[in-house]
Protein backbone atom coordinates (compact mmCIF):
# COMPACT_ATOMS: atom_id res chain seq x y z
CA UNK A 1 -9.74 15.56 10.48
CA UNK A 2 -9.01 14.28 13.82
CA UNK A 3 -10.01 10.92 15.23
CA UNK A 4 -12.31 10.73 18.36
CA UNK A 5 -11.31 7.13 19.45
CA UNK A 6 -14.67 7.65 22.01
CA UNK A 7 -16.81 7.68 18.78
CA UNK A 8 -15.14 4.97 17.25
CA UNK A 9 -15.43 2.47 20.49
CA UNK A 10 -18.86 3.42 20.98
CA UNK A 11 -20.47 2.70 17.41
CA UNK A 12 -22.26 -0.32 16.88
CA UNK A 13 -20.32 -3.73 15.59
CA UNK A 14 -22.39 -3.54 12.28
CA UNK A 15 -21.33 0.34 11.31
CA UNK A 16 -17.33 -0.81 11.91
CA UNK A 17 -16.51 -1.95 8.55
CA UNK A 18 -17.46 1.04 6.33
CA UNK A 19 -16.89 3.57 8.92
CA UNK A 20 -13.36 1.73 8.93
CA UNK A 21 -13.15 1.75 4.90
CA UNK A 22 -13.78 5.10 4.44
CA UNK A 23 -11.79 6.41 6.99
CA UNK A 24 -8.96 5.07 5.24
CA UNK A 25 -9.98 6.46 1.90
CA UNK A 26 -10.01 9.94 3.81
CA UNK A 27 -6.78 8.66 5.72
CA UNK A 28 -5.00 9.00 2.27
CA UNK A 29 -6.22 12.41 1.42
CA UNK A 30 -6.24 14.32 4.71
CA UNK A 31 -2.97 13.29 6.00
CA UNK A 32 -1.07 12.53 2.58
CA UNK A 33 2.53 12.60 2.27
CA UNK A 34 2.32 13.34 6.52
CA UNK A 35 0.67 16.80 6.44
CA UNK A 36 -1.72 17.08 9.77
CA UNK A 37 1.65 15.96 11.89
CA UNK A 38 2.08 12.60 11.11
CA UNK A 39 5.40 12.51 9.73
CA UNK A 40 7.44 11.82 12.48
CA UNK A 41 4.72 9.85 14.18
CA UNK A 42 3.98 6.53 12.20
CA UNK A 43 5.88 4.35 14.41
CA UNK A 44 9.50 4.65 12.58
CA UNK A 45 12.77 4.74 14.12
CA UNK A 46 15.73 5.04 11.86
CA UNK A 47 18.34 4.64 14.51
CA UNK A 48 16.94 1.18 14.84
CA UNK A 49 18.30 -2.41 14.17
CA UNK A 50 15.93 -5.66 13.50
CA UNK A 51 17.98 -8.97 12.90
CA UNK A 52 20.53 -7.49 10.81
CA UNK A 53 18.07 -4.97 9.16
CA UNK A 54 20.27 -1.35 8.34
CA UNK A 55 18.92 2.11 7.12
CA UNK A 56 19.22 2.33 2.96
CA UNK A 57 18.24 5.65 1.36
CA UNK A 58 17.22 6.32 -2.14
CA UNK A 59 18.02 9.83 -2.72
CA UNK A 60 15.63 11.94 -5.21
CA UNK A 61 16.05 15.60 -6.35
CA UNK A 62 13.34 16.71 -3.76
CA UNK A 63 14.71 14.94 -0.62
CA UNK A 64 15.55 11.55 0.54
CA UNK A 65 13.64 8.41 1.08
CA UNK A 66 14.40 6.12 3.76
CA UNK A 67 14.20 2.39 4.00
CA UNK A 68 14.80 -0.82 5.96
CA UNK A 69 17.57 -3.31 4.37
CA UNK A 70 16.98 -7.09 5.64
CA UNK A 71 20.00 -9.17 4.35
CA UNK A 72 20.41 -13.23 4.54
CA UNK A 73 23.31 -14.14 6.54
CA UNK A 74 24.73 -15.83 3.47
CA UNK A 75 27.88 -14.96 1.32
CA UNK A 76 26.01 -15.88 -1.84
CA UNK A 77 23.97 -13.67 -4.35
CA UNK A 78 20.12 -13.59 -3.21
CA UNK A 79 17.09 -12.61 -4.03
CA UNK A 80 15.88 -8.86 -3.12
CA UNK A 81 11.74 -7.75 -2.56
CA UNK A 82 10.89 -3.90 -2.65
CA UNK A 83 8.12 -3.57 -0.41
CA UNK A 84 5.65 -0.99 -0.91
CA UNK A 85 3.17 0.57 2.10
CA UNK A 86 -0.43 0.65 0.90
CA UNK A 87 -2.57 4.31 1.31
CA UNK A 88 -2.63 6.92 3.75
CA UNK A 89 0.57 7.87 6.44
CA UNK A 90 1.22 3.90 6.56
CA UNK A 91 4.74 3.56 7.51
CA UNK A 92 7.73 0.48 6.29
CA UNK A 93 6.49 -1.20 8.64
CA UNK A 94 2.59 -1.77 7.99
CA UNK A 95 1.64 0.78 10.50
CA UNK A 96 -0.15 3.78 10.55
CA UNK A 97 -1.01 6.64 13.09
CA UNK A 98 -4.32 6.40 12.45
CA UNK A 99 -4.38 3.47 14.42
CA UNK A 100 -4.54 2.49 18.25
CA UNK A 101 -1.26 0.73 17.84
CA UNK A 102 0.83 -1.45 15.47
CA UNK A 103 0.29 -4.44 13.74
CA UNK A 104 3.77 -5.38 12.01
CA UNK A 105 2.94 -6.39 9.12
CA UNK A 106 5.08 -5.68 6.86
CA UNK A 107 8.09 -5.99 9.05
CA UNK A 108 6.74 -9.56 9.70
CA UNK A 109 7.10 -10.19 6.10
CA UNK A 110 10.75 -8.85 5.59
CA UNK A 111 12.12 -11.11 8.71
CA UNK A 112 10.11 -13.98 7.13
CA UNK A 113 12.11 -13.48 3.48
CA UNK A 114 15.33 -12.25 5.71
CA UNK A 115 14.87 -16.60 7.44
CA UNK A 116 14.33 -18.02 3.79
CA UNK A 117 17.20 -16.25 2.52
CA UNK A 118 15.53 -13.77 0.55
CA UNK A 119 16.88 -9.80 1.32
CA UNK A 120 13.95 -7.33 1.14
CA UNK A 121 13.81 -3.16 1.24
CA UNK A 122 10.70 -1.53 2.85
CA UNK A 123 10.67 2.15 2.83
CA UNK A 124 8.39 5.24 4.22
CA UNK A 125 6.58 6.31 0.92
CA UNK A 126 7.18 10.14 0.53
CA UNK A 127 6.55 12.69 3.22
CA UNK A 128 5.64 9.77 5.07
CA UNK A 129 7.34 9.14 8.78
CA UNK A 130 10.92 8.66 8.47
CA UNK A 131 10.48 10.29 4.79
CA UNK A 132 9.03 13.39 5.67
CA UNK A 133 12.00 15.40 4.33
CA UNK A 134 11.06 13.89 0.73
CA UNK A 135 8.57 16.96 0.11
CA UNK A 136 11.36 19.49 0.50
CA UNK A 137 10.06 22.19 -2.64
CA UNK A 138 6.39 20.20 -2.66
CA UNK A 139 3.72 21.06 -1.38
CA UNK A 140 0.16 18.85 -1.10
CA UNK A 141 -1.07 20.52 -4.28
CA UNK A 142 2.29 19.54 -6.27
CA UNK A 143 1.88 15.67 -5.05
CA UNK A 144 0.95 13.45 -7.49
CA UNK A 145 0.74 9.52 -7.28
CA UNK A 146 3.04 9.09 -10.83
CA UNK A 147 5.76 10.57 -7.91
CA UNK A 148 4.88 7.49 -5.97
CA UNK A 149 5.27 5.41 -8.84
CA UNK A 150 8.34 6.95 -9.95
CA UNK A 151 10.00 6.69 -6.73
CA UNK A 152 9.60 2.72 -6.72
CA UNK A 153 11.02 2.65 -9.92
CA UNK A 154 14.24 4.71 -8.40
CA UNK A 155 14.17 1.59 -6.34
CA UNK A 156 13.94 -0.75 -8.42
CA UNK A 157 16.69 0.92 -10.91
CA UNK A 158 19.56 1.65 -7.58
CA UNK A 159 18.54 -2.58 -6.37
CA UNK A 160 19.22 -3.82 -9.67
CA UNK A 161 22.97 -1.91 -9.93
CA UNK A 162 23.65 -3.57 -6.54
CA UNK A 163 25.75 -6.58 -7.21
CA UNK A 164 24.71 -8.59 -3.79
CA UNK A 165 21.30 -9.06 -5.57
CA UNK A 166 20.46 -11.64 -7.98
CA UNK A 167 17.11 -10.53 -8.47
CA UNK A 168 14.50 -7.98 -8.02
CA UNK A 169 10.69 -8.43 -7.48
CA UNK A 170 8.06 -5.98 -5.99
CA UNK A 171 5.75 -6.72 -3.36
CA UNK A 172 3.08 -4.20 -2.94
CA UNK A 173 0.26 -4.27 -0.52
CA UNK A 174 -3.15 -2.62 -0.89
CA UNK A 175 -2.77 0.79 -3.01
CA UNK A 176 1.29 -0.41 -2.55
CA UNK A 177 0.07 -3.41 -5.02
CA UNK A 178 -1.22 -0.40 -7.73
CA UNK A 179 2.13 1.35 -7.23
CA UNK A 180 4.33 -1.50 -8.02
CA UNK A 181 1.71 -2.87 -10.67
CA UNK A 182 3.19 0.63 -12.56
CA UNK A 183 6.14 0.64 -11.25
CA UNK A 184 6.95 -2.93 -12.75
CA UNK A 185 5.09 -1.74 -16.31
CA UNK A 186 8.08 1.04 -16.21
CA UNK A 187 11.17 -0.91 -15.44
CA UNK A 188 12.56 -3.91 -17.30
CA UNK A 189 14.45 -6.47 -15.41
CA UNK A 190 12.33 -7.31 -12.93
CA UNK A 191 12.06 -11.38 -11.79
CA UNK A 192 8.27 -11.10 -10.52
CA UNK A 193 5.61 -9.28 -8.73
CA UNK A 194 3.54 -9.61 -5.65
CA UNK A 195 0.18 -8.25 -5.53
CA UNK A 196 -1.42 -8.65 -1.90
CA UNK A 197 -4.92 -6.86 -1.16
CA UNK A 198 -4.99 -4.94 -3.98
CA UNK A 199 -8.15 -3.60 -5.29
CA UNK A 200 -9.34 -4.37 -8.79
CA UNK A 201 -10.70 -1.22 -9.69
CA UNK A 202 -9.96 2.52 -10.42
CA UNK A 203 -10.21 5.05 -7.14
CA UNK A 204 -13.17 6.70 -7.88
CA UNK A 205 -15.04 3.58 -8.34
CA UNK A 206 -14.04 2.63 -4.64
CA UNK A 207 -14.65 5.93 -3.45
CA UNK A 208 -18.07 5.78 -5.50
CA UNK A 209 -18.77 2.38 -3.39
CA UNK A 210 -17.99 3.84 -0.07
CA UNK A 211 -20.08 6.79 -0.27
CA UNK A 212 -22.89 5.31 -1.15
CA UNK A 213 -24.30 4.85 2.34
CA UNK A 214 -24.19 8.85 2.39
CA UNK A 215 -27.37 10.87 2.19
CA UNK A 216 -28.27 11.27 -1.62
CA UNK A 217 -27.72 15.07 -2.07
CA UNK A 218 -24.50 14.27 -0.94
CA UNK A 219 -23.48 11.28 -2.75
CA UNK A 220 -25.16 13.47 -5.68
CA UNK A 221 -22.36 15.92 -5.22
CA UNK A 222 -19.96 13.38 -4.74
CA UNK A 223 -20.36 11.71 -8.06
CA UNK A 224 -20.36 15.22 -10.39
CA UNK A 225 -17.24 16.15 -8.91
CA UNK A 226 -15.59 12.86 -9.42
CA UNK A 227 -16.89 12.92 -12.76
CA UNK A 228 -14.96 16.12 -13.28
CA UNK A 229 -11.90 14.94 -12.11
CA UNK A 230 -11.63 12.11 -13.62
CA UNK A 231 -11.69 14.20 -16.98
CA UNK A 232 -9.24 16.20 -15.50
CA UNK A 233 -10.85 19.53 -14.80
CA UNK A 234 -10.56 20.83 -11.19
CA UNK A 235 -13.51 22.29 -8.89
CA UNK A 236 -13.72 25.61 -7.29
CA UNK A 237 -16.47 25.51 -5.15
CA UNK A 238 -16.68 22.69 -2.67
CA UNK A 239 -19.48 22.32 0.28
CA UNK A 240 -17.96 21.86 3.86
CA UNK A 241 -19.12 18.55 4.09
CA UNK A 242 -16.96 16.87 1.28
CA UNK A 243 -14.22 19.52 1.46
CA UNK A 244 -12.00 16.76 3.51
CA UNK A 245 -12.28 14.24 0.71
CA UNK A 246 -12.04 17.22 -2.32
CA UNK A 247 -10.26 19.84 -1.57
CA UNK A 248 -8.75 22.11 -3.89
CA UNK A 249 -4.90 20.87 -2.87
CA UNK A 250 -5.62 17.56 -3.17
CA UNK A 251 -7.52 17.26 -6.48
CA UNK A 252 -4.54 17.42 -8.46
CA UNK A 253 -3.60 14.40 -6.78
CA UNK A 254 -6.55 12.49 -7.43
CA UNK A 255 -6.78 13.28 -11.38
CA UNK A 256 -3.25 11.48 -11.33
CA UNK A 257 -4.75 8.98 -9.00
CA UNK A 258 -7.88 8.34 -11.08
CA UNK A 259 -5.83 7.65 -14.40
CA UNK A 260 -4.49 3.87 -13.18
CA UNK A 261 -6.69 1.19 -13.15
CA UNK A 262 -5.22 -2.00 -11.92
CA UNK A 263 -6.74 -3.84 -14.64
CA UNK A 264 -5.04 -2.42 -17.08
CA UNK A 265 -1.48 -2.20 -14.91
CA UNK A 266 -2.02 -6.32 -14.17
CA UNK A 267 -3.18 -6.93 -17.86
CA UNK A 268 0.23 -5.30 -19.06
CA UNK A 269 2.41 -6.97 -16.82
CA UNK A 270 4.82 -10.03 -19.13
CA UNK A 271 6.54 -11.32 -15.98
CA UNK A 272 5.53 -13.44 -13.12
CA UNK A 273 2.84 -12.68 -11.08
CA UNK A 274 1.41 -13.91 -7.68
CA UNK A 275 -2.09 -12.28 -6.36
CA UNK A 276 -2.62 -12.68 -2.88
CA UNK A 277 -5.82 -11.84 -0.91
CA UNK A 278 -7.86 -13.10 2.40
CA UNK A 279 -11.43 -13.95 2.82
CA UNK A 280 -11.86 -12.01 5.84
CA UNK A 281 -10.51 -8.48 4.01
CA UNK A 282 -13.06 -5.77 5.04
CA UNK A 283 -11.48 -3.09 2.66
CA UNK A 284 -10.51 -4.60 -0.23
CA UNK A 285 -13.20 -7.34 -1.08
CA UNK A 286 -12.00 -10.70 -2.92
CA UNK A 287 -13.68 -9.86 -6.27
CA UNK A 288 -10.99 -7.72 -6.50
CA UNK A 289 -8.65 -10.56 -6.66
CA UNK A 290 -10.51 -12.16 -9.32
CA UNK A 291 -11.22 -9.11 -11.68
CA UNK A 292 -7.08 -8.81 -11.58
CA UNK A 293 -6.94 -12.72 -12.21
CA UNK A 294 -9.11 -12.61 -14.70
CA UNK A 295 -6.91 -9.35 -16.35
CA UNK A 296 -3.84 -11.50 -16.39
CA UNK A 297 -4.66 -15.52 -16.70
CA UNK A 298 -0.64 -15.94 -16.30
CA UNK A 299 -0.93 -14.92 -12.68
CA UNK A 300 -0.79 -17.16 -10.01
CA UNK A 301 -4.27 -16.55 -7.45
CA UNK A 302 -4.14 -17.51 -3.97
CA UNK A 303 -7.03 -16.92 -1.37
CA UNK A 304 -5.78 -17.11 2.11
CA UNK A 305 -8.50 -18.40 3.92
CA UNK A 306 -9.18 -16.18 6.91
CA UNK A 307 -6.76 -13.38 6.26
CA UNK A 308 -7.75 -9.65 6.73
CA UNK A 309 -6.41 -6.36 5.26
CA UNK A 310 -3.57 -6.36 7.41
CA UNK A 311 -2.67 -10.04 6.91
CA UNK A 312 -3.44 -11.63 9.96
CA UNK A 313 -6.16 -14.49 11.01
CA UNK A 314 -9.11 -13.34 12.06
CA UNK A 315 -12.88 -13.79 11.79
CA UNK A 316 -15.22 -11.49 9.98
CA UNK A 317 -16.53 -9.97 13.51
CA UNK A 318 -16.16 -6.43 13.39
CA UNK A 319 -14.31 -5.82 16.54
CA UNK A 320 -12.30 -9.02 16.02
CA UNK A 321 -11.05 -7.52 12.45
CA UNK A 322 -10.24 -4.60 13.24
CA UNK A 323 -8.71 -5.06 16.56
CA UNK A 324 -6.14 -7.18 14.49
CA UNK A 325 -5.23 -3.27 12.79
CA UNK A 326 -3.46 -2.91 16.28
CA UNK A 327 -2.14 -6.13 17.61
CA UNK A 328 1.56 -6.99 16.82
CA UNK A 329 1.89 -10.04 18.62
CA UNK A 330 -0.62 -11.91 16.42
CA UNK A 331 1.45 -13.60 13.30
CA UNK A 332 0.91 -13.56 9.97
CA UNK A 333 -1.69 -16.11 8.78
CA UNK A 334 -0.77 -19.67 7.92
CA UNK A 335 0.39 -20.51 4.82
CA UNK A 336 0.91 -16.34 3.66
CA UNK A 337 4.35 -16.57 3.79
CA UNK A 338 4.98 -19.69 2.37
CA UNK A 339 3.00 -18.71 -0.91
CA UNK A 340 5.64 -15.57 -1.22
CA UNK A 341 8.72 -17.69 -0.86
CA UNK A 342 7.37 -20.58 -3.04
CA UNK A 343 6.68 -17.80 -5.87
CA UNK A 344 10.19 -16.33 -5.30
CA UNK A 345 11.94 -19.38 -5.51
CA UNK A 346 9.77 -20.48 -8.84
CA UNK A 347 10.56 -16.86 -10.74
CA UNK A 348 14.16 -16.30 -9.77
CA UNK A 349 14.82 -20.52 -10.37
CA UNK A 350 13.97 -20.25 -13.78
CA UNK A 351 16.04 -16.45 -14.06
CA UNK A 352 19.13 -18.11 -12.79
């Protein structure tokens, strides 16, 4: 699937925001773990160095996995905050080739921990960018999201054995919130969790929502086949129109996909936990917030007021959203950051 960025500038405001959506949902599928040339080209340069920030690598049996360190200049024990990439070829840094340009997101929210004296590891998901080499003896029909999961839990296990640390907690944003959810439900030791734009519902019920603008024989279709994969059975014959989204190679991958719900992750979950989301989000809608909220009343719920998908301030206009998807110079949005450090400082105070 290739992007025709003359399409996209001429649709009308009003078609943006599912066009968008769904785009992403096929972003995930079509070019996972960088097949369709992305690896090398989500905006990741290893050789570089951001305030301080070094290259860390957590090495698995089927290649390595490479990461961003951001360290306090302090000589004491600090905090650490695995940061996990939401869907699709999005790179450590919040940016994805499926884009115009970058928006820096989650780099902006590793120098913001790195000035409150809080260290933080971001890291190209598998066969992503800078971790394409991490599919050495895989191929798209062997990748399954439990390797996604497993992988932050590598993470977790090789930042807890560093002595520098004083505690771990996972940040994950969009399907990166999902991840760590698991991630956190399969490692002990960890201080807290950060859940930022992260849906409250199981794949195929977002995948259900977004096709449902589609013509009915094909939204038909649609629905029996994700009926059969969410039972686990695989489907031979797929019609050209759907074969991006359901392709034999990927269906593996989405009968491990379809088995989390982030209900059930969130409900599980017996250590701190902060839920983040923005009123102006155009993929992941706040009710999603509130069905996790309401899975965990422990958790702490903040609505950023104005905040999109990829965390900055904007309005709900459709070409003011989404230009915000490419736009590094715009910050984070007020008061973001301060809600992660505050919940740091509460869950690692109280671990001391």
């Amino acid at each position: 699937m290739e992007r025709d960025d003359r399409k996209m500038r001429k649709m009308p405001a009003d078609q943006f925001p599912v066009i968008f959506i769904f785009v992403f949902i096929l972003g995930l599928l079509t070019y996972i773990h960088g097949i369709g040339g992305f690896a090398e080209a989500g905006g990741t340069d290893l050789n570089r160095q951001v305030r301080g920030g070094e290259e860390i690598t957590l090495k698995t049996p089927t290649g390595n996995i490479h990461g961003t360190l951001q360290v306090p200049e302090t000589a004491r024990k600090y905090p650490v905050v695995l940061i996990i990439a939401g869907s699709g070829p999005t790179d450590r840094d919040g940016n994805s080739p499926l884009l115009l340009g970058r928006n820096d997101s989650l780099k902006m929210i590793a120098l913001g921990l790195q000035e409150n004296g809080i260290a933080s590891v971001r890291y190209d998901k598998r066969g992503i960018a800078g971790s394409s080499d991490a599919m050495a003896g895989k191929t798209e029909a062997d990748l399954r999201f439990d390797d996604y999961v497993d992988d932050a839990v590598a993470w977790v296990e090789d930042l807890q054995k560093d002595s520098r640390f004083s505690h771990v907690i996972i940040l994950g944003h969009s399907e990166g919130a999902l991840i760590g959810t698991a991630a956190a439900n399969k490692t002990p030791g960890l201080s807290g969790i950060i859940s930022i734009s992260g849906a409250g519902r199981p794949a195929y019920d977002l995948i259900t929502e977004q096709l449902s603008n589609e013509e009915k024989e094909i939204r038909d279709e649609a629905c029996k086949i994700l009926n059969e994969l969410r039972e686990g059975r695989l489907i031979g014959e797929i019609r050209p129109e759907l074969m991006p989204l359901f392709r034999p190679s990927v269906q593996p991958y989405l009968i491990s996909w379809f088995k989390y719900n982030p209900v059930d992750e969130i409900r599980n979950l017996d250590i701190p936990l902060l839920i983040l989301h923005g009123t102006t989000d155009i993929q992941v809608n706040v009710e999603d917030a509130k069905l996790l909220k309401d899975a965990n009343q422990d958790a702490r719920l903040k609505i950023i007021d104005g905040m999109n998908h990829v965390l900055k301030s904007v309005s709900l206009d459709p070409q003011e959203n989404l230009a915000a998807y490419s736009d590094p110079s715009l910050p984070l949005a007020p008061g973001f950051l301060k809600e992660i450090v505050s919940f740091i400082r509460s869950c690692t105070t109280k671990r001391l």
